[in-house]
N, C-alpha and C. Protein backbone atom coordinates (compact mmCIF):
# COMPACT_ATOMS: atom_id res chain seq x y z
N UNK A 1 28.67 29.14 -2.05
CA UNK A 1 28.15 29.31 -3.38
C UNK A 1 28.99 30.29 -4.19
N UNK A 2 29.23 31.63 -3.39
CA UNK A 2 30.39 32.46 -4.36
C UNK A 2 31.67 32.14 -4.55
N UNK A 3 32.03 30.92 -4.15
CA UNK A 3 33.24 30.66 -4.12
C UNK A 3 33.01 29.71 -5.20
N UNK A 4 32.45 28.69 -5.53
CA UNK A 4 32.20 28.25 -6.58
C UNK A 4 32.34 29.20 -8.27
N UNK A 5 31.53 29.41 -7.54
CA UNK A 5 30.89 31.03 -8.99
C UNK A 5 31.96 31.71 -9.42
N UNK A 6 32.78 32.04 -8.28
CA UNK A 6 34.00 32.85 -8.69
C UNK A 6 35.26 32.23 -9.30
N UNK A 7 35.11 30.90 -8.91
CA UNK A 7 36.31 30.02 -9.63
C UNK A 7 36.04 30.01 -11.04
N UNK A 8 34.59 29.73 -11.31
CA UNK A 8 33.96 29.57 -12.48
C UNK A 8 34.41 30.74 -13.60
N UNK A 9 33.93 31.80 -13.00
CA UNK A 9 34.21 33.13 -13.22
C UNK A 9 35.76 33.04 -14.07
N UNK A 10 36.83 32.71 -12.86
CA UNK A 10 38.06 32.55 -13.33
C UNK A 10 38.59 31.98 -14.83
N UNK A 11 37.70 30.61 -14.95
CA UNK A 11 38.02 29.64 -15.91
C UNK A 11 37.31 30.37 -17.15
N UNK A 12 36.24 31.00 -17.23
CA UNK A 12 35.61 31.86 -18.13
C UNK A 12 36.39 32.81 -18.59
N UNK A 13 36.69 33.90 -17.68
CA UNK A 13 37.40 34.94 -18.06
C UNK A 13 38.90 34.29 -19.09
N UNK A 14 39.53 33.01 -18.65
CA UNK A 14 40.22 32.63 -19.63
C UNK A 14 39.74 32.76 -21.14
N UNK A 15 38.70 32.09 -21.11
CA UNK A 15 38.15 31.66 -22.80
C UNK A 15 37.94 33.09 -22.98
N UNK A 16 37.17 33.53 -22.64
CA UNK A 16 36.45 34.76 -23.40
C UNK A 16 37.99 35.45 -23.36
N UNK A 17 39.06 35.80 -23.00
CA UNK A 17 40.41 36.59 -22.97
C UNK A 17 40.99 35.90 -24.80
N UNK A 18 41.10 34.59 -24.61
CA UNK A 18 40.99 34.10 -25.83
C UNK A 18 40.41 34.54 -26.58
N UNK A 19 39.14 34.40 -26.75
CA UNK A 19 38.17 34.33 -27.93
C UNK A 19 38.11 35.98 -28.27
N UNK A 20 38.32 36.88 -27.25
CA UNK A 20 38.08 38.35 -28.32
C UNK A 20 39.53 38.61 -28.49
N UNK A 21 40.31 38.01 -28.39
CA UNK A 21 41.88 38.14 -28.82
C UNK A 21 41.94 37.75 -30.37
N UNK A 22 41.10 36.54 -30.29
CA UNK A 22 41.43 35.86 -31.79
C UNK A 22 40.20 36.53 -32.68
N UNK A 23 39.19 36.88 -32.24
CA UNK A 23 38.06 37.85 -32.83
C UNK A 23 38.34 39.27 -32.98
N UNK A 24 39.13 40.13 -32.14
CA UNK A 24 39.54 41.49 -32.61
C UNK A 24 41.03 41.67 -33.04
N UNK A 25 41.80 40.70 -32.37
CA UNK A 25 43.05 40.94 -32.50
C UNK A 25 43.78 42.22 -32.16
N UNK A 26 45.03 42.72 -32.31
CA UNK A 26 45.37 43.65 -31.56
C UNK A 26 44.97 45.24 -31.47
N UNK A 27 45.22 46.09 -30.67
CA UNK A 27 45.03 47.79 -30.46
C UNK A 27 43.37 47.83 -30.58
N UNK A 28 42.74 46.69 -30.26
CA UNK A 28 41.02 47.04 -29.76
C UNK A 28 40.88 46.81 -28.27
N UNK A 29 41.75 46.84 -27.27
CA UNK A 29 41.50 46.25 -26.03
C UNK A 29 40.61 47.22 -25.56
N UNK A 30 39.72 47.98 -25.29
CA UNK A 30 38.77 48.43 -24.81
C UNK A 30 37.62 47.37 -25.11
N UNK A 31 37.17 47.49 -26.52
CA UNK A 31 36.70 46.46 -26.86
C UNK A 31 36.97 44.94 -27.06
N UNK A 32 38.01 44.21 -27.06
CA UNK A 32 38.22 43.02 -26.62
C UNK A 32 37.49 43.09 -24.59
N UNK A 33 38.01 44.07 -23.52
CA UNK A 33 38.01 43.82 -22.65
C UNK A 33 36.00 44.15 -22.19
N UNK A 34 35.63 44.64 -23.43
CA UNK A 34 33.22 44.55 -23.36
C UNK A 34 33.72 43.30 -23.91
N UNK A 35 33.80 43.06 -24.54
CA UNK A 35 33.59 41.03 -25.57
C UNK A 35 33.52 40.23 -24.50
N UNK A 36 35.05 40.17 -23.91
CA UNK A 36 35.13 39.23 -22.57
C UNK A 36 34.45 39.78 -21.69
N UNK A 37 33.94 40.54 -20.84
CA UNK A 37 32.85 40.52 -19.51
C UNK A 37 31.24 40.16 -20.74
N UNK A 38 30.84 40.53 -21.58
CA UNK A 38 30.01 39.91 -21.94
C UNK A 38 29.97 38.78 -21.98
N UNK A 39 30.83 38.42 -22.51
CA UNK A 39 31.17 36.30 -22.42
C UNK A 39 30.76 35.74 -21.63
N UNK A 40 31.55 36.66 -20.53
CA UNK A 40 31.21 35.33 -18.90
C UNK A 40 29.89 36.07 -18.18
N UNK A 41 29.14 37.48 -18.59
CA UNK A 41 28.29 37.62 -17.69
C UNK A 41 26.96 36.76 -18.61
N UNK A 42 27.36 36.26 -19.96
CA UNK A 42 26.35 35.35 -20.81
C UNK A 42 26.22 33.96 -20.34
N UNK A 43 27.50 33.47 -19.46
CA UNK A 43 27.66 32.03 -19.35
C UNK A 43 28.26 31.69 -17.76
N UNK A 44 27.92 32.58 -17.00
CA UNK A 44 27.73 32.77 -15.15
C UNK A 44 26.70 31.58 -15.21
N UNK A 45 27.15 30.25 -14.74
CA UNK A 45 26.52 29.46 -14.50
C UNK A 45 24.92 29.44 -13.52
N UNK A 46 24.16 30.61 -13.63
CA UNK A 46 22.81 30.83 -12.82
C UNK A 46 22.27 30.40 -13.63
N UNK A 47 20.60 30.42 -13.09
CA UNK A 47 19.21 30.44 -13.92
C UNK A 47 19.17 32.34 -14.45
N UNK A 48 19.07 32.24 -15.67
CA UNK A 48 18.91 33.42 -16.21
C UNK A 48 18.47 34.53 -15.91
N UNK A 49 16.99 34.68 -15.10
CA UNK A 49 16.83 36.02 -13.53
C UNK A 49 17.85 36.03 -13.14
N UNK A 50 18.92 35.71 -12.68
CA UNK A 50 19.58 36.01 -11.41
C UNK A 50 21.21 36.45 -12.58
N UNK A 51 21.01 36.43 -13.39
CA UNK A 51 22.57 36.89 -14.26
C UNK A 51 23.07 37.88 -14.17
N UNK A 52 21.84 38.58 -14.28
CA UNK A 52 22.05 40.58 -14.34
C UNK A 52 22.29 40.74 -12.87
N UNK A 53 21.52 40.02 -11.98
CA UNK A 53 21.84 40.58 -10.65
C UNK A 53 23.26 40.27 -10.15
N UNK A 54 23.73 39.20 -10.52
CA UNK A 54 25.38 38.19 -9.96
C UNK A 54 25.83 38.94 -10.59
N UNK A 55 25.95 39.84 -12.22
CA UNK A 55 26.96 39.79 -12.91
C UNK A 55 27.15 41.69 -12.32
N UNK A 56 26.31 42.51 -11.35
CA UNK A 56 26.28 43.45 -11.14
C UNK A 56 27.12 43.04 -9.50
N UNK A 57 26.41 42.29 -8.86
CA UNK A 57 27.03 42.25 -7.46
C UNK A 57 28.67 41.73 -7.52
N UNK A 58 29.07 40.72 -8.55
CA UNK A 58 30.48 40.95 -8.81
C UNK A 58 30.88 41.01 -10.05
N UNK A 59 30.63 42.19 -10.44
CA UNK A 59 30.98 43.53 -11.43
C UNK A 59 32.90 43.67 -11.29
N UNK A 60 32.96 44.29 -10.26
CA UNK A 60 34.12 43.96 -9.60
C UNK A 60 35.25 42.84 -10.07
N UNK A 61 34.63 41.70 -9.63
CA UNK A 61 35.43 40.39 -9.64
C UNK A 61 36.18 40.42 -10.96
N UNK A 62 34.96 40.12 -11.73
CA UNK A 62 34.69 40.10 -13.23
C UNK A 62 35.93 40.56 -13.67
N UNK A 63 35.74 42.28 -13.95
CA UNK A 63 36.64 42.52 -14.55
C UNK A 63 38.07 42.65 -13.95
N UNK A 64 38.13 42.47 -12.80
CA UNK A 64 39.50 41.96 -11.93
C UNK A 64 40.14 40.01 -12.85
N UNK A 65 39.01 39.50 -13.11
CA UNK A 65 38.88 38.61 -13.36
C UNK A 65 39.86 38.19 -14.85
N UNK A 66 38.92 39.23 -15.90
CA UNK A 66 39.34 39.72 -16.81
C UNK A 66 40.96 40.19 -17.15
N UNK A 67 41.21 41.25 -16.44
CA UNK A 67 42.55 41.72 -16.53
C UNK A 67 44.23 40.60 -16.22
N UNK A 68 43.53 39.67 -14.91
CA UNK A 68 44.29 38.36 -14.31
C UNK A 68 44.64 37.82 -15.59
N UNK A 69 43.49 37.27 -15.85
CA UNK A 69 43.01 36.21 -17.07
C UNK A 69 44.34 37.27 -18.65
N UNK A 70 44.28 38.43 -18.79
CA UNK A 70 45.20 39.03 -20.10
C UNK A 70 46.43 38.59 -19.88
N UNK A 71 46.65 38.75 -18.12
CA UNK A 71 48.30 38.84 -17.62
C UNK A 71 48.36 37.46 -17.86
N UNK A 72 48.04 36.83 -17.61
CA UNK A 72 47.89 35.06 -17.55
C UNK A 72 48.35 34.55 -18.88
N UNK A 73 47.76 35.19 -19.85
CA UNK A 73 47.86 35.11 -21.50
C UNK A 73 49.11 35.87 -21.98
N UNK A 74 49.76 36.84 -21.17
CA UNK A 74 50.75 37.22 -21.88
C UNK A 74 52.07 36.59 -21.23
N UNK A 75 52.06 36.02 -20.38
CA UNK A 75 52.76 34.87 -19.72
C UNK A 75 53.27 34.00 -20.48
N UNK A 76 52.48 33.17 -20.99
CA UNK A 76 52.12 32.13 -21.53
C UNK A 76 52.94 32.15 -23.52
């Protein structure tokens, strides 16, 4: 099941890396990098109880997730 979740995770952290890029644009990355973990801890494919709990137990991932997902974008 976390292996699922975490791929998911992956493909999320893309968009949301996007979307507060093109919503704050540059020298806000503190805040671009709350926009994106809000993103994906809003759209963690669970039933809604269990969001806060997944999005705390990989807290971690997330924003590991997050940072991948910038390098990924400046690649590109």
């Amino acid at each position: 099941m976390f292996n699922n979740l975490k791929s998911k995770i992956k493909e999320l952290a893309k968009t949301a890396v996007i979307m507060a890029e093109e919503a704050l644009g540059s020298k806000t990355g503190i805040q671009k990098k709350k926009m994106a973990i809000e993103y994906i801890t809003n759209h963690i494919p669970v039933p809604a109880p269990f969001k806060t709990l997944i999005s705390i137990l990989l807290s971690s991932f997330i924003d590991d997730a997050v940072e991948f997902a910038v390098q990924y974008m400046e690649v590109i």
